[in-house]
Protein backbone atom coordinates (compact mmCIF):
# COMPACT_ATOMS: atom_id res chain seq x y z
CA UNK A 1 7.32 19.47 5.82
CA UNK A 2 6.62 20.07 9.29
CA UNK A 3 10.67 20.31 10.59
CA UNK A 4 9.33 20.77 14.48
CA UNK A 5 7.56 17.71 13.89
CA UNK A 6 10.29 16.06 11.84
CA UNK A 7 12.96 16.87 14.63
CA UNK A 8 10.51 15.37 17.14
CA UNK A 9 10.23 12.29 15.46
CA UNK A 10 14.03 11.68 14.66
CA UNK A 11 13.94 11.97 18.43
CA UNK A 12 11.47 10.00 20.51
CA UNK A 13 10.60 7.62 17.06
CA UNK A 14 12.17 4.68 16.19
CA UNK A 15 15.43 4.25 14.16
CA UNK A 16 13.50 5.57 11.21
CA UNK A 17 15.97 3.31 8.70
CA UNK A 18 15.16 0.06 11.28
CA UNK A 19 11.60 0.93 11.09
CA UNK A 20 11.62 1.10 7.17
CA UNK A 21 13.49 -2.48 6.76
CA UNK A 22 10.86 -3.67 9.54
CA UNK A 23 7.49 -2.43 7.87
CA UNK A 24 6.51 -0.14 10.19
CA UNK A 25 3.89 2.35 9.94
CA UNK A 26 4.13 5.33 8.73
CA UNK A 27 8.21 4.82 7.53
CA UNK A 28 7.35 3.85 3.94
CA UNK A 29 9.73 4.72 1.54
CA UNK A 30 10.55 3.99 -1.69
CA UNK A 31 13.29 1.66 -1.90
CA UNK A 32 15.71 1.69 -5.12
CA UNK A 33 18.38 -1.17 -4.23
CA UNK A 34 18.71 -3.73 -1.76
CA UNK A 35 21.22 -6.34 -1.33
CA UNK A 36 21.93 -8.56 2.00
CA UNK A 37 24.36 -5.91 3.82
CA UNK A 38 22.32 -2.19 2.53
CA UNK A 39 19.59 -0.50 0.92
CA UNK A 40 18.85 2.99 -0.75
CA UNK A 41 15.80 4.41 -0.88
CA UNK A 42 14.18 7.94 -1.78
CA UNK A 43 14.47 10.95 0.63
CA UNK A 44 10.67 11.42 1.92
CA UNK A 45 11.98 15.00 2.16
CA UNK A 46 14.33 15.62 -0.82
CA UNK A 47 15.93 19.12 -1.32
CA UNK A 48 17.27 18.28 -4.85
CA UNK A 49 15.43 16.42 -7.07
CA UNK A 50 16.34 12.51 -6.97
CA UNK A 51 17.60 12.55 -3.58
CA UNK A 52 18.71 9.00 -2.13
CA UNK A 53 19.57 7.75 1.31
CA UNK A 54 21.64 4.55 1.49
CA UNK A 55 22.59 2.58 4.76
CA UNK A 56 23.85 -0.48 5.82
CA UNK A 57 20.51 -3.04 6.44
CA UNK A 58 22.53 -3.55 10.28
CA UNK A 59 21.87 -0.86 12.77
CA UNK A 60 25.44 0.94 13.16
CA UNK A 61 26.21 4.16 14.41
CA UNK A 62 29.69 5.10 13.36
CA UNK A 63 31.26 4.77 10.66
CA UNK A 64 34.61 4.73 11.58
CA UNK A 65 34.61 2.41 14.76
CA UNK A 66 31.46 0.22 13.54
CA UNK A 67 32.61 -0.96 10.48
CA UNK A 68 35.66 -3.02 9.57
CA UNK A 69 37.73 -1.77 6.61
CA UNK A 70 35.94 -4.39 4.23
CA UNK A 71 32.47 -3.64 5.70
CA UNK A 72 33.19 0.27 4.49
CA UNK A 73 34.43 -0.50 1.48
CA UNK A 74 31.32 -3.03 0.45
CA UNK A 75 29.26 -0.15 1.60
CA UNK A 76 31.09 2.70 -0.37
CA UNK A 77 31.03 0.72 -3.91
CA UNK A 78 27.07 0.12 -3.23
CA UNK A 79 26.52 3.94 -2.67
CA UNK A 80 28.92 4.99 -5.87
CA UNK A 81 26.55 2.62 -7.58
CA UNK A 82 23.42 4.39 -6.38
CA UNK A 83 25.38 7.83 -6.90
CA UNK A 84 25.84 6.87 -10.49
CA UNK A 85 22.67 6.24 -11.09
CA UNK A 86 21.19 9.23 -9.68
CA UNK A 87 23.49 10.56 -12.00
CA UNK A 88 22.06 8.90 -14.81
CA UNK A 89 18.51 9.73 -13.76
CA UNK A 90 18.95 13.48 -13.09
CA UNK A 91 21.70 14.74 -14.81
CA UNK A 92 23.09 16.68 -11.74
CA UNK A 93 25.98 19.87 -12.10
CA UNK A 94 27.49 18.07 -9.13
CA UNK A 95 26.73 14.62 -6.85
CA UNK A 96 27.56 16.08 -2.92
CA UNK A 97 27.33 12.70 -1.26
CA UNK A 98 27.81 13.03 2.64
CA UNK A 99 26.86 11.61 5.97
CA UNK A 100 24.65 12.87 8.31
CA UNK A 101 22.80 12.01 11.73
CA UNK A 102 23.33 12.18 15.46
CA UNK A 103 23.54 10.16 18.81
CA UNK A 104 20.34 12.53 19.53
CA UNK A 105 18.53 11.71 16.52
CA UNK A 106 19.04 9.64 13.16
CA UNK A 107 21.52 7.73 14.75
CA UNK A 108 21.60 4.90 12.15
CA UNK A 109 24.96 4.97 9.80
CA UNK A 110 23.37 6.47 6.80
CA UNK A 111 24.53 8.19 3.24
CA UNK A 112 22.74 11.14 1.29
CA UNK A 113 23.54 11.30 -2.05
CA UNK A 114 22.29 14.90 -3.87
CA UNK A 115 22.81 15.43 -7.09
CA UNK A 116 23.10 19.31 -7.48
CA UNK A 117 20.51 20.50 -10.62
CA UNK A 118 22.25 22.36 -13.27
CA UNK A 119 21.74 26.53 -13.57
CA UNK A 120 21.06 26.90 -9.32
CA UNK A 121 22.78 29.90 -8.88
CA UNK A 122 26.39 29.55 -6.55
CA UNK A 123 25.01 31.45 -3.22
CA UNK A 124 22.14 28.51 -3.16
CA UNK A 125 24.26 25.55 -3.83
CA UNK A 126 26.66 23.86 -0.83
CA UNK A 127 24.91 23.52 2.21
CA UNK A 128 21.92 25.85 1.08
CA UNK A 129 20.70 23.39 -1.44
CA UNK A 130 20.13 20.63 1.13
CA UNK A 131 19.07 22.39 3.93
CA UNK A 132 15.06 21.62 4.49
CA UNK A 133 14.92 24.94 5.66
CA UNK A 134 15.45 26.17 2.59
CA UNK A 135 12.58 24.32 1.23
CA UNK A 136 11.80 20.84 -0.14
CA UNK A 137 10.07 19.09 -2.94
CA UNK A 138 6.65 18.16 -2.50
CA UNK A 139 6.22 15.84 -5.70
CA UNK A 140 3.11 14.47 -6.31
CA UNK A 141 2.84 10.19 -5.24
CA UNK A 142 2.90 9.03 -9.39
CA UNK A 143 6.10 11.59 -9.80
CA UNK A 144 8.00 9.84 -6.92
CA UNK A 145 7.17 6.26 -8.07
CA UNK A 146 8.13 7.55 -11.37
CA UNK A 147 11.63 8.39 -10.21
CA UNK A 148 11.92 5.52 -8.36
CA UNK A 149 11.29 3.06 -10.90
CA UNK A 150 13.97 5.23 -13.52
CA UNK A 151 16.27 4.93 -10.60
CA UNK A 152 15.72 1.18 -10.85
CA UNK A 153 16.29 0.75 -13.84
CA UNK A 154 19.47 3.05 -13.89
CA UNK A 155 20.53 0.15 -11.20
CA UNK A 156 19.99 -2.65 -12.89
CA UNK A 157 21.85 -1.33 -16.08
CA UNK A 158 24.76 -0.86 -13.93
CA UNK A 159 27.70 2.29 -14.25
């Protein structure tokens, strides 16, 4: 991962979530669950194995002022349900699940959720673990589609 790059992109691209719903170029992803208000897909960068972005399918910014209290809620039960599956899938020691972005970059209203592998020792877990600083998985294509598909299934098992 090219981070200078990356942070370039989030930048001057397009809403990288608006361009994934939209089909384009080059903002492929693999997508785990959809329904009419969200979607959750796989991190093209993932820190921890099985790592899953989820966002609303409407481009909103914050979470507090954009969405109504029955908007949130809708969206919190679908990422619990993609939480639990990652949790299903990969077994984590702990799921950190946590919002990220910026007005300057990444601005769409999105979720990671992380599930923490077992054994990493304590001084590499928190904030370390999902740092792309710190390094991120570069799985081969088949290992990814792989994952996804598990993840899929996990879904459509339900909790």
């Amino acid at each position: 991962m090219d981070l200078g790059a990356y942070t370039e992109r989030t930048r001057t691209g397009p809403c990288f979530i608006c361009a994934l719903l939209s089909g384009h170029p080059g903002y492929e992803h693999h997508v785990i669950a959809e329904d009419g208000e969200h979607v959750a897909f796989l991190d093209r960068w993932p820190t921890v194995p099985g790592k899953v972005l989820v966002a609303p399918r409407e481009h909103v910014e914050h979470v507090v002022r954009d969405l109504d209290e029955s908007v949130y809620v809708r969206l919190m039960l679908f990422v619990r349900r993609v939480a639990l599956a990652v949790e299903q899938v990969c077994r984590p020691e702990r799921t950190y699940v946590y919002s990220l972005g910026s007005q300057q970059g990444n601005a769409h209203l999105h979720w990671h959720i992380a599930g923490l592998p077992s054994g990493v020792p304590y001084e590499k877990q928190q904030f370390h673990a999902l740092m792309a600083e710190n390094g991120v998985i570069n799985a081969p294509p088949e290992e990814v589609a792989a994952l996804s598909v598990r993840l899929r299934q996990a879904l459509a098992l339900g909790p």
